[in-house]
C-alpha atoms as a PDB file:
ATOM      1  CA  UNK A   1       0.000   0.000   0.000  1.00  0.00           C
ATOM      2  CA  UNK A   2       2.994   1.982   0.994  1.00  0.00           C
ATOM      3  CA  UNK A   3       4.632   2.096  -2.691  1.00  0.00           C
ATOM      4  CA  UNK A   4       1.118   2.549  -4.268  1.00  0.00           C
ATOM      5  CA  UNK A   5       0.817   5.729  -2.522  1.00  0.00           C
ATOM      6  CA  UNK A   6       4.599   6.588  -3.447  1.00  0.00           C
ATOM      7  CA  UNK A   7       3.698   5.599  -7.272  1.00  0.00           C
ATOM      8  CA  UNK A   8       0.978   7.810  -7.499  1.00  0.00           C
ATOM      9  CA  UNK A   9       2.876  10.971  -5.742  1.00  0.00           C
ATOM     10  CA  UNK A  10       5.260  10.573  -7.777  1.00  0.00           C
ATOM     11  CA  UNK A  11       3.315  10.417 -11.008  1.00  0.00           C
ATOM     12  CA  UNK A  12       1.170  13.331 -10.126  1.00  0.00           C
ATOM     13  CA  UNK A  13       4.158  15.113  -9.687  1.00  0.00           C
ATOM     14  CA  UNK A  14       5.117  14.548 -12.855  1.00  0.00           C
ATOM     15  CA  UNK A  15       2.270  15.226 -14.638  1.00  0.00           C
ATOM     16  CA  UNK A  16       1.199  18.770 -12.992  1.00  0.00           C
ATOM     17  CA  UNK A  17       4.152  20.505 -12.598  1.00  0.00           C
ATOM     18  CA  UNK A  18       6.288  22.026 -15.501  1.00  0.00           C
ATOM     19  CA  UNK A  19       9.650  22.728 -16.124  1.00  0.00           C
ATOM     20  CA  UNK A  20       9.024  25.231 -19.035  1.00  0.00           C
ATOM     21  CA  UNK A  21      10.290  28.408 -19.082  1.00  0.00           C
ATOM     22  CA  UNK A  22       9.816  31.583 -21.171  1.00  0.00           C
ATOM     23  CA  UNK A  23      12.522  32.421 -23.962  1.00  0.00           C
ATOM     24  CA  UNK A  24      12.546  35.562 -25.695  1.00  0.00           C
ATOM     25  CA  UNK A  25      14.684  35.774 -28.516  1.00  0.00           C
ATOM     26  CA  UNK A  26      15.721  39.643 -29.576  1.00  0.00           C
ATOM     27  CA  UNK A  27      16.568  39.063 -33.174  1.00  0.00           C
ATOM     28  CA  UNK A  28      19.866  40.502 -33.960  1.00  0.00           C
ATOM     29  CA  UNK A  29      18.795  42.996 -36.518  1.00  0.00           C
ATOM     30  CA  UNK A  30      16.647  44.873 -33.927  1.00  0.00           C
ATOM     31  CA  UNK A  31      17.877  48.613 -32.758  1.00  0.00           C
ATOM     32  CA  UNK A  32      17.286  49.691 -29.464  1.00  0.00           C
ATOM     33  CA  UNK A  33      17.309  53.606 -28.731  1.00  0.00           C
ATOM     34  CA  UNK A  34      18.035  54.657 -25.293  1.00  0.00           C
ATOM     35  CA  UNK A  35      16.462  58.113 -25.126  1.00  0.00           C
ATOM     36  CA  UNK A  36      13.319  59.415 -27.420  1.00  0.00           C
ATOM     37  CA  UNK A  37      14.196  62.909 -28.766  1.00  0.00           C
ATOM     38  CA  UNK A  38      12.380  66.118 -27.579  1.00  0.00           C
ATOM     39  CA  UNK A  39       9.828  66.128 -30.454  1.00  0.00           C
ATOM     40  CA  UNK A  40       8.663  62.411 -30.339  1.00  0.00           C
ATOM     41  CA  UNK A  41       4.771  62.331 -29.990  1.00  0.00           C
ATOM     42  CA  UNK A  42       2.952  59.609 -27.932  1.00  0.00           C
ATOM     43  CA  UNK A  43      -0.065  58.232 -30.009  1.00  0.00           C
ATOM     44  CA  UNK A  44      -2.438  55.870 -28.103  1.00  0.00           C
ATOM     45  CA  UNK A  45      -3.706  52.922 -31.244  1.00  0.00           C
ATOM     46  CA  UNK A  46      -6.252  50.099 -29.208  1.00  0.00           C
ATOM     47  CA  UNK A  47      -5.225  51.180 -25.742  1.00  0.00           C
ATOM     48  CA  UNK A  48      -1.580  50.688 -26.289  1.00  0.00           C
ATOM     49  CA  UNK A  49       1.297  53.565 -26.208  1.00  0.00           C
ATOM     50  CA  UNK A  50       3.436  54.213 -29.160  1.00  0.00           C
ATOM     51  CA  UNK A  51       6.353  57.065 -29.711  1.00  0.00           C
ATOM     52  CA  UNK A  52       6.179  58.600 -33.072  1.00  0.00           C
ATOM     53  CA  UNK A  53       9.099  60.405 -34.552  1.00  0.00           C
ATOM     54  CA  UNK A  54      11.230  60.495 -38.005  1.00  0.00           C
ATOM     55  CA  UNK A  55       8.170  58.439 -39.771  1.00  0.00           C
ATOM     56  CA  UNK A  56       8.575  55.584 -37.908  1.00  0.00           C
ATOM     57  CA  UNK A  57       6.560  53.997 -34.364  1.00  0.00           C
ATOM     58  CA  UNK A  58       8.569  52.792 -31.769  1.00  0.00           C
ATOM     59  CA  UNK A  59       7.541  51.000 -28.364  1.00  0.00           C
ATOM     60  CA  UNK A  60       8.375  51.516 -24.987  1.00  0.00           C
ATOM     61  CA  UNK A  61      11.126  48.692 -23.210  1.00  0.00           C
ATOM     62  CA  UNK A  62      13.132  48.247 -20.352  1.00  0.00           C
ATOM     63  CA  UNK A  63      16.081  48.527 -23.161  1.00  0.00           C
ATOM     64  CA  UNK A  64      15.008  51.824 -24.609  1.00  0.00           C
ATOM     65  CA  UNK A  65      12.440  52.251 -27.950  1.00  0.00           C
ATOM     66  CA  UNK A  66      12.029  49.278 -30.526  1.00  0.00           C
ATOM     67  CA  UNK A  67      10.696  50.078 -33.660  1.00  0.00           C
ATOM     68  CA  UNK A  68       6.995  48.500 -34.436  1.00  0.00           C
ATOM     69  CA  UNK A  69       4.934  48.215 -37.361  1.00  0.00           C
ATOM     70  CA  UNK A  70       1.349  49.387 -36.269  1.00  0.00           C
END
């Protein structure tokens, strides 16, 4: 009874936990920009923030601005 109990700890274990963890890959052609100039406008599209300046939309990261296609 003992290693019936042990068997089935151990295979709910297994089965409902995870060892899967989130990996975000930057690809390598992807610019970062530290600091938005002084004439960058914010433009809110569906509830999310973008930076607008030199034609192009960027979005906010902890690295700086990334540019987006809206």
């Amino acid at each position: 009874m003992r290693t019936l109990f042990i068997i089935i700890g151990f295979v709910f274990a297994i089965t409902f936990t995870s060892c899967a963890t989130r990996v975000v890959v930057q690809p390598s052609n992807v610019k970062v920009i530290k600091v938005a100039p002084k004439h960058h406008k914010i433009i809110v599209i569906k509830g999310k923030r973008y930076y607008f300046w030199n034609g192009r939309y960027y979005k906010k990261t902890k690295r700086g601005y990334v540019i987006v296609k809206v």
